[in-house]
N, C-alpha and C. Protein backbone atom coordinates (compact mmCIF):
# COMPACT_ATOMS: atom_id res chain seq x y z
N UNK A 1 0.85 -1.17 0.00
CA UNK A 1 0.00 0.00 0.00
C UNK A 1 0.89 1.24 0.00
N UNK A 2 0.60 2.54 -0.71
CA UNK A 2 1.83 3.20 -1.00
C UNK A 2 0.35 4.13 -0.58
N UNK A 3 1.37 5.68 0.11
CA UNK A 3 0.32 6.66 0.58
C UNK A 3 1.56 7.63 0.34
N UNK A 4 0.56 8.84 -0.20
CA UNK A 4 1.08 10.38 -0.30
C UNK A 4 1.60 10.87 1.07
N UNK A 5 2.48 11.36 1.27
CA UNK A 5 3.33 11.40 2.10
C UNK A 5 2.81 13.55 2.38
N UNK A 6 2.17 13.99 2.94
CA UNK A 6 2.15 15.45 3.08
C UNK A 6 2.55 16.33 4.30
N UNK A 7 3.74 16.57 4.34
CA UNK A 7 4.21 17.13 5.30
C UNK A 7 3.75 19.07 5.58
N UNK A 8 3.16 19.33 6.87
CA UNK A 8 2.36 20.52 7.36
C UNK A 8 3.63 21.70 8.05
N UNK A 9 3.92 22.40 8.01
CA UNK A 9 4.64 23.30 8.84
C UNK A 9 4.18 23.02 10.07
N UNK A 10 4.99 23.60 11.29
CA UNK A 10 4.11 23.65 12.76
C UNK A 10 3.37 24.92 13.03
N UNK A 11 3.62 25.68 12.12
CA UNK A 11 3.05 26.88 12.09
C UNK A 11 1.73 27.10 12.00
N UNK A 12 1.53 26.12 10.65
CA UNK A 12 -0.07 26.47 10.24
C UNK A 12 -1.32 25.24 10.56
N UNK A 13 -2.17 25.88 10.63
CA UNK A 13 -3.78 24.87 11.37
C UNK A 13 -4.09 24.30 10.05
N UNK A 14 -3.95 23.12 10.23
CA UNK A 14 -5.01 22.19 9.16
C UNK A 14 -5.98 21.54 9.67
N UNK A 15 -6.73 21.78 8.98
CA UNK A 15 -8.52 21.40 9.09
C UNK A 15 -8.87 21.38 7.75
N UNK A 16 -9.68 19.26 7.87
CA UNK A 16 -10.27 19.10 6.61
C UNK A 16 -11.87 18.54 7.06
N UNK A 17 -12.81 18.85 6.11
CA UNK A 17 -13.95 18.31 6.28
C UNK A 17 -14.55 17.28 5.03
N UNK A 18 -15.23 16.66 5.62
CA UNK A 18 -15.63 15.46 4.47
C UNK A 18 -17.25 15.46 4.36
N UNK A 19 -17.99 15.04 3.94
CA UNK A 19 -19.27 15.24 3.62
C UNK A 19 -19.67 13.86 4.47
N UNK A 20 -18.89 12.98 3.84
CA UNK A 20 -19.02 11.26 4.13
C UNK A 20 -18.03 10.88 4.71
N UNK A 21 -18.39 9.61 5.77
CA UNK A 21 -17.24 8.98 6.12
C UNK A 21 -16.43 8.06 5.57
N UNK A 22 -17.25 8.06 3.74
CA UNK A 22 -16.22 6.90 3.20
C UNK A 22 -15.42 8.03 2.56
N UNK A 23 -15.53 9.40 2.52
CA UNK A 23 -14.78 9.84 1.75
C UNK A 23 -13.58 9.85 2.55
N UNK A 24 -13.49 10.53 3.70
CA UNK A 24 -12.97 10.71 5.47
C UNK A 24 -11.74 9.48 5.14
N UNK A 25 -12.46 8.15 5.20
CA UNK A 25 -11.12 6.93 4.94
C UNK A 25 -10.67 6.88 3.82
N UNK A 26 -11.23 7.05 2.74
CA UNK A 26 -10.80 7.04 1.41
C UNK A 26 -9.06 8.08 1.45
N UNK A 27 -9.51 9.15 2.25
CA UNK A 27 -8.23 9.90 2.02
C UNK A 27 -7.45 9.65 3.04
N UNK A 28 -8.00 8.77 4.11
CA UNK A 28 -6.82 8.28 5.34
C UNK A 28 -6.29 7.59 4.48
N UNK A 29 -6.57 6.73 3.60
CA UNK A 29 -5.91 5.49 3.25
C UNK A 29 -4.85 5.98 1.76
N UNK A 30 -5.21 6.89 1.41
CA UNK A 30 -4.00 7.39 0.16
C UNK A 30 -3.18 8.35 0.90
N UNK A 31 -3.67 9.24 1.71
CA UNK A 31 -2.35 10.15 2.57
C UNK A 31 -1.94 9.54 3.41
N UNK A 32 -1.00 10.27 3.56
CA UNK A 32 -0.29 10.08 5.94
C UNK A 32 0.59 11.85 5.68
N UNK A 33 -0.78 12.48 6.71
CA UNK A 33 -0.35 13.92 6.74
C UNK A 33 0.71 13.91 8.32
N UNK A 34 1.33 14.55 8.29
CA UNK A 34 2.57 15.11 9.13
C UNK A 34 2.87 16.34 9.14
N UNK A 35 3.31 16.98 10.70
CA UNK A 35 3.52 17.81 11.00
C UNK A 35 5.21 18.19 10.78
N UNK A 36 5.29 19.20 10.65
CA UNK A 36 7.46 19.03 10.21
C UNK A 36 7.98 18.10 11.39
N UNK A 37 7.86 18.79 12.62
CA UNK A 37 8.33 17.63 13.81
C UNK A 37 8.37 16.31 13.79
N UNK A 38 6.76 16.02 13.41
CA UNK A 38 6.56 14.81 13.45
C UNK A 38 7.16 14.05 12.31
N UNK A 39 7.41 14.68 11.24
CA UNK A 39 8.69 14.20 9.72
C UNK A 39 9.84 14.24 10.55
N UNK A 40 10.56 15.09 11.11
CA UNK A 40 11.92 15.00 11.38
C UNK A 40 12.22 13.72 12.33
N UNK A 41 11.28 13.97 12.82
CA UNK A 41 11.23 12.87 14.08
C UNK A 41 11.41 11.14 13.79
N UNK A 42 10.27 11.33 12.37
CA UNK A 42 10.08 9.96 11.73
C UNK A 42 11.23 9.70 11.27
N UNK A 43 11.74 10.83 10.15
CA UNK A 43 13.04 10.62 9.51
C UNK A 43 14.40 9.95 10.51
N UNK A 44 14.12 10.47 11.42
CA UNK A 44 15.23 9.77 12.63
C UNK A 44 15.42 8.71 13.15
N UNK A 45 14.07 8.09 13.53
CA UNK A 45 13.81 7.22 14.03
C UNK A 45 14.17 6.05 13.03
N UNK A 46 13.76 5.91 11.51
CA UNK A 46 13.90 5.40 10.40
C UNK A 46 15.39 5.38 9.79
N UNK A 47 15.66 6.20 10.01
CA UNK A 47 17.62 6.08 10.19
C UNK A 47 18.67 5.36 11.06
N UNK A 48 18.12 5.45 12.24
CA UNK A 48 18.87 4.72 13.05
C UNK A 48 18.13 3.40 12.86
N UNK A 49 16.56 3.02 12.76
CA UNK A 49 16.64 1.27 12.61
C UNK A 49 17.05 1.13 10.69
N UNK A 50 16.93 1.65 10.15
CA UNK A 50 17.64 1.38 8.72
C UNK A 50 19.23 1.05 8.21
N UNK A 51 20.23 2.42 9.12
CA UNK A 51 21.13 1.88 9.11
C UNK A 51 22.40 1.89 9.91
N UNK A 52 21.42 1.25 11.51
CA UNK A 52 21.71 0.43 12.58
C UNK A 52 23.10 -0.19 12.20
N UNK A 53 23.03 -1.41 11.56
CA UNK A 53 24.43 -2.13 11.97
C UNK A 53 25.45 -2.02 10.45
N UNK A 54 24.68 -0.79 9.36
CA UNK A 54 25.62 -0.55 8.24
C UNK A 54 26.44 0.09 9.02
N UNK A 55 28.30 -0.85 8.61
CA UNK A 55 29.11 -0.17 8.59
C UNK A 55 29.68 0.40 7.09
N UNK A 56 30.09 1.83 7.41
CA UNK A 56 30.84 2.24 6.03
C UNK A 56 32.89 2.27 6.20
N UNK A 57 33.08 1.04 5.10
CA UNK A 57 34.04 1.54 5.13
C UNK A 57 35.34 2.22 5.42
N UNK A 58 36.28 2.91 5.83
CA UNK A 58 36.64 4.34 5.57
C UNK A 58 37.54 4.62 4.11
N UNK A 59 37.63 3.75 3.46
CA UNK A 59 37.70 3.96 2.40
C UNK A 59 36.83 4.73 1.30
N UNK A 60 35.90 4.03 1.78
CA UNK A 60 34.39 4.50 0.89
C UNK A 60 34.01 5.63 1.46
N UNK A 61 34.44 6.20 2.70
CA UNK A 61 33.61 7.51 3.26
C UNK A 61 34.70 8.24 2.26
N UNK A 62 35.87 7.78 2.14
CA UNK A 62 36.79 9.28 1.39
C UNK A 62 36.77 8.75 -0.28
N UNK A 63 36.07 7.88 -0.64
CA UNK A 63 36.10 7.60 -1.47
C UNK A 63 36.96 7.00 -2.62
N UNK A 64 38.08 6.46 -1.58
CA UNK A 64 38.92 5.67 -2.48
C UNK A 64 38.75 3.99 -2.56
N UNK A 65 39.08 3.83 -3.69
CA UNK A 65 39.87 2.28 -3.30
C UNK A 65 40.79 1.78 -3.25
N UNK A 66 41.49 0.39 -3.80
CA UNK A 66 42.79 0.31 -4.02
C UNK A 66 43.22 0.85 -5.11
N UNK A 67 42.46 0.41 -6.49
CA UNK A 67 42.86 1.28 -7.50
C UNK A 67 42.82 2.97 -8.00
N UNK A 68 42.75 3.72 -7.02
CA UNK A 68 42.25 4.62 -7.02
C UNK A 68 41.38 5.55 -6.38
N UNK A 69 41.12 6.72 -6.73
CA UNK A 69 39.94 7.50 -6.57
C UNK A 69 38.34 7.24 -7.54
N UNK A 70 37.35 6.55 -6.98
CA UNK A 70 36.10 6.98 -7.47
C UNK A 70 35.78 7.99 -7.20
């Protein structure tokens, strides 16, 4: 299931109204609205379990190898 991703400032009030409640889920189920905090927050959290036990390198952080510079 893939959902629009809409990130809100903390600044500004969002308020939506629906006529129906299938419309109401219809758009729970294609968005996931977020507040910036609540993005930065996610983004973090999703970083450290993503890449938890990647180690880099230190070759690859400066970008060499043996033969060279990539």
């Amino acid at each position: 299931m893939k959902k629009k991703v809409v990130i809100i400032s903390d600044k500004v009030a969002f308020y939506m109204r629906f006529s129906t409640e299938e419309q109401a889920n219809t758009f729970k189920e294609n968005y996931l609205i977020l507040r910036e905090s609540e993005a930065r927050n996610l983004f973090e959290e999703l970083k450290q379990l993503l890449f938890k036990n990647e180690k880099i390198p230190n070759l690859l952080k400066e970008g060499v190898d043996n033969n060279g510079i990539f």
